[in-house]
PDB file of N, CA and C in Angstrom:
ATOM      1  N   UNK A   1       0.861  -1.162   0.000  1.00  0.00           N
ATOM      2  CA  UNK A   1       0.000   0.000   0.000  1.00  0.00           C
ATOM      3  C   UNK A   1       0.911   1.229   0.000  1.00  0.00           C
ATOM      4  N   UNK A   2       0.632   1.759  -0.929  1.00  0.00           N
ATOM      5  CA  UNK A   2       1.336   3.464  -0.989  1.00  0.00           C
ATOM      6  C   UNK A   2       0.618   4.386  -0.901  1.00  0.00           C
ATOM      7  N   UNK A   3       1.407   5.556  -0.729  1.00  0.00           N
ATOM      8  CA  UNK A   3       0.465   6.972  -0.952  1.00  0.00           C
ATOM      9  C   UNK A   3       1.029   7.870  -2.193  1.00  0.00           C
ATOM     10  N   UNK A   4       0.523   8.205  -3.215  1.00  0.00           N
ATOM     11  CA  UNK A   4       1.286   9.068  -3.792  1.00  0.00           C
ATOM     12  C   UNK A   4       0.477  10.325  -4.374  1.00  0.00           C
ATOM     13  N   UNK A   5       0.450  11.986  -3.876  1.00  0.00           N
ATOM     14  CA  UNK A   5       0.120  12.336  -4.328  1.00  0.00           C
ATOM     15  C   UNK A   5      -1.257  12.941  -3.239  1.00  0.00           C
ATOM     16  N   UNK A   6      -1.195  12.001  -2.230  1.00  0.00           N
ATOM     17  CA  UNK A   6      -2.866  11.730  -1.405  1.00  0.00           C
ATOM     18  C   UNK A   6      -3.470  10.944  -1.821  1.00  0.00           C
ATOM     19  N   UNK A   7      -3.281  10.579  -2.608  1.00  0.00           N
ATOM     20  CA  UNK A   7      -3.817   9.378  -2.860  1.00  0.00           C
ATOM     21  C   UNK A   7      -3.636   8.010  -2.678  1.00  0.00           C
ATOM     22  N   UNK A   8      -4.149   6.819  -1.789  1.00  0.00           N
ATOM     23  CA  UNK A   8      -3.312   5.833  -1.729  1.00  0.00           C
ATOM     24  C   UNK A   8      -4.230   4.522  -2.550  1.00  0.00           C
ATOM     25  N   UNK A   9      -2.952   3.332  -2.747  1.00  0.00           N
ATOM     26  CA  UNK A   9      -3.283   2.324  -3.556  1.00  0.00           C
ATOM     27  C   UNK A   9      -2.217   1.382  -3.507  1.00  0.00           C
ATOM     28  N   UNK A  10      -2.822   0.136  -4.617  1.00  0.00           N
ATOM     29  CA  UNK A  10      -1.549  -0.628  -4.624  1.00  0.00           C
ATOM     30  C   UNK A  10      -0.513  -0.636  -5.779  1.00  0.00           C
ATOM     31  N   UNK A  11       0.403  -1.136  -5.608  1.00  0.00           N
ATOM     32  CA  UNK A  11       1.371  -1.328  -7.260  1.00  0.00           C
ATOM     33  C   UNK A  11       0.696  -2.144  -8.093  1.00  0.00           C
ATOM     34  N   UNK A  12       0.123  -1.801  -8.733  1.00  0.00           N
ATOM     35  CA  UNK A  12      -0.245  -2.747 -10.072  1.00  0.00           C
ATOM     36  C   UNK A  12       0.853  -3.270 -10.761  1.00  0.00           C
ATOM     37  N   UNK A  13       1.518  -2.683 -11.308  1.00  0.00           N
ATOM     38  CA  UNK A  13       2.597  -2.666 -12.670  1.00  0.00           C
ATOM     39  C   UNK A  13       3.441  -2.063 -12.585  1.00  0.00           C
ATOM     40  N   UNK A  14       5.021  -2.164 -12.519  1.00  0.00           N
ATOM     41  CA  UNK A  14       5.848  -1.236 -12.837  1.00  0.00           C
ATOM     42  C   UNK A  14       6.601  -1.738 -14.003  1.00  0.00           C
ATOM     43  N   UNK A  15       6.573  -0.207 -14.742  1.00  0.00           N
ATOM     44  CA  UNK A  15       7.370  -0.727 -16.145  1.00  0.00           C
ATOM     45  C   UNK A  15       8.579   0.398 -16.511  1.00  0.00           C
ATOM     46  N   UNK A  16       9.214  -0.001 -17.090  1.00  0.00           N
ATOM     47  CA  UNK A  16      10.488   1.072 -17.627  1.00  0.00           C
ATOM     48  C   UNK A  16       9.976   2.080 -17.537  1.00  0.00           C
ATOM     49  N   UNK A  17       8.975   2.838 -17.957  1.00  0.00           N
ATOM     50  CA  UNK A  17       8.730   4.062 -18.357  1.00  0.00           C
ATOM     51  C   UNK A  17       7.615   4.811 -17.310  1.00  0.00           C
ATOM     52  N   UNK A  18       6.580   3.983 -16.527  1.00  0.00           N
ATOM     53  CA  UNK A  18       5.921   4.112 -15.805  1.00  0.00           C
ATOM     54  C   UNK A  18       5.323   3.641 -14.808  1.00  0.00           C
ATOM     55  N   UNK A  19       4.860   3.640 -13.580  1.00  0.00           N
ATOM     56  CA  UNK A  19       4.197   2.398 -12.272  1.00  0.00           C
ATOM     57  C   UNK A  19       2.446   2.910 -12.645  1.00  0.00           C
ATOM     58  N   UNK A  20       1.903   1.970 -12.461  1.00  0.00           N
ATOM     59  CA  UNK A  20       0.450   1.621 -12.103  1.00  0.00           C
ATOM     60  C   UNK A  20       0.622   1.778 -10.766  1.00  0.00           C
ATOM     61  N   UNK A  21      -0.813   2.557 -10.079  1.00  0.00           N
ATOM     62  CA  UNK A  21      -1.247   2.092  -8.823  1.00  0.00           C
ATOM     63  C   UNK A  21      -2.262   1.859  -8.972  1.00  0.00           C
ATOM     64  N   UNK A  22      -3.304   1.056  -8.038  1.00  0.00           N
ATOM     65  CA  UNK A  22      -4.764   0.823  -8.693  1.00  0.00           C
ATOM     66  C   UNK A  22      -5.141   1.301  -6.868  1.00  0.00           C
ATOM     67  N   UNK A  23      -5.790   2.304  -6.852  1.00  0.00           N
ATOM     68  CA  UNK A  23      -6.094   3.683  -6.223  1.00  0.00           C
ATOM     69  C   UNK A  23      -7.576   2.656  -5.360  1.00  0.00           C
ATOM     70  N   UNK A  24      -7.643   3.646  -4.226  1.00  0.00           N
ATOM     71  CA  UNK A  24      -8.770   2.748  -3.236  1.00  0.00           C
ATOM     72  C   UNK A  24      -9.910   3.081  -4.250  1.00  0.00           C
ATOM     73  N   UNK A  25     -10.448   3.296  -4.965  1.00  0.00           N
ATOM     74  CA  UNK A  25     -11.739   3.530  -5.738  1.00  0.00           C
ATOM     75  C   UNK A  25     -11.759   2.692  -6.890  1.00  0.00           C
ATOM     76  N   UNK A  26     -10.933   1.922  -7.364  1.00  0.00           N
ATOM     77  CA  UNK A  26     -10.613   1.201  -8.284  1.00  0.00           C
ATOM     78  C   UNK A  26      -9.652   1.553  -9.456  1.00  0.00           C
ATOM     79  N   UNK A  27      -9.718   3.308  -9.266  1.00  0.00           N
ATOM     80  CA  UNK A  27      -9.142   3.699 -10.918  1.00  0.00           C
ATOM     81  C   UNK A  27      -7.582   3.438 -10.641  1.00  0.00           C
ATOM     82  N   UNK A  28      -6.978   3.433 -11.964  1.00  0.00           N
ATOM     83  CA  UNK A  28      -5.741   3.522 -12.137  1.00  0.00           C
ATOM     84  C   UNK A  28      -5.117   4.595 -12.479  1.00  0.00           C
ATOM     85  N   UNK A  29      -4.019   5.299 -11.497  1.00  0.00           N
ATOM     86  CA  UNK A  29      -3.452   6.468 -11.250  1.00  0.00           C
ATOM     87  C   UNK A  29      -1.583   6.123 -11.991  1.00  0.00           C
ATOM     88  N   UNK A  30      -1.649   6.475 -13.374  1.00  0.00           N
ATOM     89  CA  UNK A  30      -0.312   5.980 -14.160  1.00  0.00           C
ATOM     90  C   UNK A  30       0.764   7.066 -13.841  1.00  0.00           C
ATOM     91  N   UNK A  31       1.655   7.034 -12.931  1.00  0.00           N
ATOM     92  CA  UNK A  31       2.819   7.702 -12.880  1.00  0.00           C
ATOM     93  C   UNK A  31       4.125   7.724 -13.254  1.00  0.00           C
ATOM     94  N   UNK A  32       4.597   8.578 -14.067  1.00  0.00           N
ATOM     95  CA  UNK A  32       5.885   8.199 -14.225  1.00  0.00           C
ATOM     96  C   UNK A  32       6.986   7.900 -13.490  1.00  0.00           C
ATOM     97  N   UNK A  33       7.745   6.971 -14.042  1.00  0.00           N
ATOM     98  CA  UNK A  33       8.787   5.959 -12.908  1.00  0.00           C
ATOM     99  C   UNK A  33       9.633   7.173 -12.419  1.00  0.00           C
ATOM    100  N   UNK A  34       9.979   8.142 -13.122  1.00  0.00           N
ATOM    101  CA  UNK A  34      11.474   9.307 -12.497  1.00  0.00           C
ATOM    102  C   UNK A  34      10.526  10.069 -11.016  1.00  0.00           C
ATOM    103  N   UNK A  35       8.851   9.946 -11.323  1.00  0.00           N
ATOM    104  CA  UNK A  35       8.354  10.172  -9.607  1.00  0.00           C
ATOM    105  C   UNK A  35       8.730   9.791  -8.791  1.00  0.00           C
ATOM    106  N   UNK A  36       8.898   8.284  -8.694  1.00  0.00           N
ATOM    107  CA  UNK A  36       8.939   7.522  -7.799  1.00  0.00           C
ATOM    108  C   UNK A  36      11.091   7.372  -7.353  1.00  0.00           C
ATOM    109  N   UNK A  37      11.704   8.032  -8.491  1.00  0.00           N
ATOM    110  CA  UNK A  37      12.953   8.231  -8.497  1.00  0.00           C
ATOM    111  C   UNK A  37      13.270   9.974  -7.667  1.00  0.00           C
ATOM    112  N   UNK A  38      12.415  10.853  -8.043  1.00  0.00           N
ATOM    113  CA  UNK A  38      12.620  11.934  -7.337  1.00  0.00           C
ATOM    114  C   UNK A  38      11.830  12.317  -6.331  1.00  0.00           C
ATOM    115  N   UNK A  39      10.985  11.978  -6.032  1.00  0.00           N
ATOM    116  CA  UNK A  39      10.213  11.991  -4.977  1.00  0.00           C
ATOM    117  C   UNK A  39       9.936  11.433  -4.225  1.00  0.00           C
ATOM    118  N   UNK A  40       9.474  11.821  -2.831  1.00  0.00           N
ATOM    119  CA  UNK A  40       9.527  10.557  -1.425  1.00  0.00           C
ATOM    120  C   UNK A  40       7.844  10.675  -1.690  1.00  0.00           C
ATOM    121  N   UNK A  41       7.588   9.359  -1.290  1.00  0.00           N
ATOM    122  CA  UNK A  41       6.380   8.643  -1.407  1.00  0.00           C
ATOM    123  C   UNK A  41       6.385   7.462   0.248  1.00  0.00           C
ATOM    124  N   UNK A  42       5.129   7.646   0.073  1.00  0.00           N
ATOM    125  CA  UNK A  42       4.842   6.169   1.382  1.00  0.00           C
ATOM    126  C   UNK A  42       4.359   5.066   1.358  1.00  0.00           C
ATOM    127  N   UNK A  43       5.022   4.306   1.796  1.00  0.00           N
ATOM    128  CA  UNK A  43       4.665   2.879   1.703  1.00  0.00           C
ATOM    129  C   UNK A  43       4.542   2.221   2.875  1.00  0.00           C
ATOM    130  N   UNK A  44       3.463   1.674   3.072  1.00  0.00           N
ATOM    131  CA  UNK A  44       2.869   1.324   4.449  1.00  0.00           C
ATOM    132  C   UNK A  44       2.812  -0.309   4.398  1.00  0.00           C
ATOM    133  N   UNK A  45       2.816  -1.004   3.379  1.00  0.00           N
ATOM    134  CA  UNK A  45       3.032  -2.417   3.177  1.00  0.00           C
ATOM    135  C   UNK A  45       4.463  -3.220   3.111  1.00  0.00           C
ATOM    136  N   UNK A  46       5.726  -2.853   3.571  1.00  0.00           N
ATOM    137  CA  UNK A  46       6.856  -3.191   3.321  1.00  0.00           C
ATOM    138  C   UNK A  46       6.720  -4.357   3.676  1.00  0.00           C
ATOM    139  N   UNK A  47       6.574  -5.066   4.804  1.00  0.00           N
ATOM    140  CA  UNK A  47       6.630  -6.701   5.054  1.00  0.00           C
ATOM    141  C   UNK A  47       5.639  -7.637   5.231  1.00  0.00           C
ATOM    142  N   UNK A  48       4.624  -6.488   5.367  1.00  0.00           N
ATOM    143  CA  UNK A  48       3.623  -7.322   5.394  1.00  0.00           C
ATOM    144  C   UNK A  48       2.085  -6.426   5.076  1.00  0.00           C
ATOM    145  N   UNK A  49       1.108  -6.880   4.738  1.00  0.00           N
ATOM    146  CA  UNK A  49       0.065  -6.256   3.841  1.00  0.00           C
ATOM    147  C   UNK A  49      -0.934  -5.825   5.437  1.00  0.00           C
ATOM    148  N   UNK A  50      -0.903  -6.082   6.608  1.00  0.00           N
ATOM    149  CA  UNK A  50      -1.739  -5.091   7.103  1.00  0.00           C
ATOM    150  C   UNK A  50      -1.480  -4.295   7.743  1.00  0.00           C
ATOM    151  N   UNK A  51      -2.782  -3.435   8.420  1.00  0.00           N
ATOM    152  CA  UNK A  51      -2.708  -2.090   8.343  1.00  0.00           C
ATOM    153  C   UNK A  51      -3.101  -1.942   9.641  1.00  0.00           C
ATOM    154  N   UNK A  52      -3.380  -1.236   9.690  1.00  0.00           N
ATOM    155  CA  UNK A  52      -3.794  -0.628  11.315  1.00  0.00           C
ATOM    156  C   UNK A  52      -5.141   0.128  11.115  1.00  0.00           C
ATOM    157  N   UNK A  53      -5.737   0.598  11.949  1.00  0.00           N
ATOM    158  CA  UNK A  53      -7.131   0.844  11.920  1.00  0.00           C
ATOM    159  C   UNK A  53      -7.954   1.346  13.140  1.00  0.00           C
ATOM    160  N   UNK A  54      -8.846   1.815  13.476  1.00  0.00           N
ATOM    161  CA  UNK A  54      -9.610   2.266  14.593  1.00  0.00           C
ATOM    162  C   UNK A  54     -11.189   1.816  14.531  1.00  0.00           C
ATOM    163  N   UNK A  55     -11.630   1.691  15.512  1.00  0.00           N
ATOM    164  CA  UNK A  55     -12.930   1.229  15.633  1.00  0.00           C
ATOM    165  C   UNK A  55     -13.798   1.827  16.719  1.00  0.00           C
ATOM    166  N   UNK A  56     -14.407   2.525  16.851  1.00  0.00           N
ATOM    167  CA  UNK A  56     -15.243   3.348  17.869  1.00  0.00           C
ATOM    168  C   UNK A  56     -16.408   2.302  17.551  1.00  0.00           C
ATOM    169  N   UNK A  57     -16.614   2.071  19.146  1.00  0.00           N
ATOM    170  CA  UNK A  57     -17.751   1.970  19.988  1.00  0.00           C
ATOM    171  C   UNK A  57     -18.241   2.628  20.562  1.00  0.00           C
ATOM    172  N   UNK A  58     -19.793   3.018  20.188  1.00  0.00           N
ATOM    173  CA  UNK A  58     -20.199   4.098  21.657  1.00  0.00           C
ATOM    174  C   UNK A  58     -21.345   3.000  21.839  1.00  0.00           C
ATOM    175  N   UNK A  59     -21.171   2.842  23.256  1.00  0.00           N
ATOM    176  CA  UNK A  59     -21.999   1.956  24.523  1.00  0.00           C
ATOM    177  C   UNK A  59     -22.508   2.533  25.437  1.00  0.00           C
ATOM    178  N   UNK A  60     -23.052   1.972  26.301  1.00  0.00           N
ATOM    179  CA  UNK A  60     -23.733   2.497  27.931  1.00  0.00           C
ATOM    180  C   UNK A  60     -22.988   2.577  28.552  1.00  0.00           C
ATOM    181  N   UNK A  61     -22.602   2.746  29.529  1.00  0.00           N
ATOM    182  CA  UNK A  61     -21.924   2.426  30.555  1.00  0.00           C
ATOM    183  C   UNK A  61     -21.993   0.970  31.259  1.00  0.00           C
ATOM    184  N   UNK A  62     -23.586   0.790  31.059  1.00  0.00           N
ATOM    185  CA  UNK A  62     -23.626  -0.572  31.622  1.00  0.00           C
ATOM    186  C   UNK A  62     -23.648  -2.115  30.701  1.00  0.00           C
ATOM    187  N   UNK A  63     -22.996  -1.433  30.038  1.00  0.00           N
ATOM    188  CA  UNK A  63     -22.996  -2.615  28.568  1.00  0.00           C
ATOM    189  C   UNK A  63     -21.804  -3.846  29.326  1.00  0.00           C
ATOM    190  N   UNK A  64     -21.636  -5.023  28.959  1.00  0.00           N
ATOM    191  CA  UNK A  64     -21.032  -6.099  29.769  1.00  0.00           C
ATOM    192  C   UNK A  64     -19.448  -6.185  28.767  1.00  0.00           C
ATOM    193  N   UNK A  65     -18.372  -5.618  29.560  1.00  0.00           N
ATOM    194  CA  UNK A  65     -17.284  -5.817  28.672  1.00  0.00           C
ATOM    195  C   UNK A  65     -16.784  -7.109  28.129  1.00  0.00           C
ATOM    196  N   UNK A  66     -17.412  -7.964  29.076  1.00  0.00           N
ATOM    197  CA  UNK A  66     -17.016  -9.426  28.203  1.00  0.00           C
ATOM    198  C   UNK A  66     -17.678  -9.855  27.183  1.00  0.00           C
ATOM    199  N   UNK A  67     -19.186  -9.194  26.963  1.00  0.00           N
ATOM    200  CA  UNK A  67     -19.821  -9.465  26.215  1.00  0.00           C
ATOM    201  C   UNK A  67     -19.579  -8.759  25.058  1.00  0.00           C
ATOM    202  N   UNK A  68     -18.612  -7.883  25.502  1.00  0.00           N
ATOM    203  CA  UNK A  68     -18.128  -6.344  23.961  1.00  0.00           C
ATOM    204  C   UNK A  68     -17.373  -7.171  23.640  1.00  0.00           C
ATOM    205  N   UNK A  69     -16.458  -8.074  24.178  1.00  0.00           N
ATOM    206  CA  UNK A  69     -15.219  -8.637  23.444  1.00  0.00           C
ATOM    207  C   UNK A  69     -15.607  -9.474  22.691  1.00  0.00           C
TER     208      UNK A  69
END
């Protein structure tokens, strides 16, 4: 998973002349390879593909925490 641009996605394709990312919406965002040579970009998938994430619960107070788990 990268970001390039604000935009994030995965590597589709990299070729001599240009990388594919295929972008969280499905489209494909074609950049040229000297981007990815002059510019810092992020990559959040280096060893392994997940991610991190948040999850809000709003409960009672008297809701049963073993039963939340």
């Amino acid at each position: 998973m990268v970001v390039v641009n604000g935009d994030w996605g995965q590597i589709e394709e990299i070729d001599a002349a240009f990388v594919v990312v295929r972008i969280w919406d499905l489209r494909r965002l074609v950049v040229p390879l000297s981007y990815f040579l002059q510019t810092p970009f992020e990559n959040w998938t280096y060893k392994s593909a997940d991610l991190l994430g948040y999850v809000y619960i709003y409960a009672d107070y008297a809701v049963s925490v073993d039963g939340l788990r």
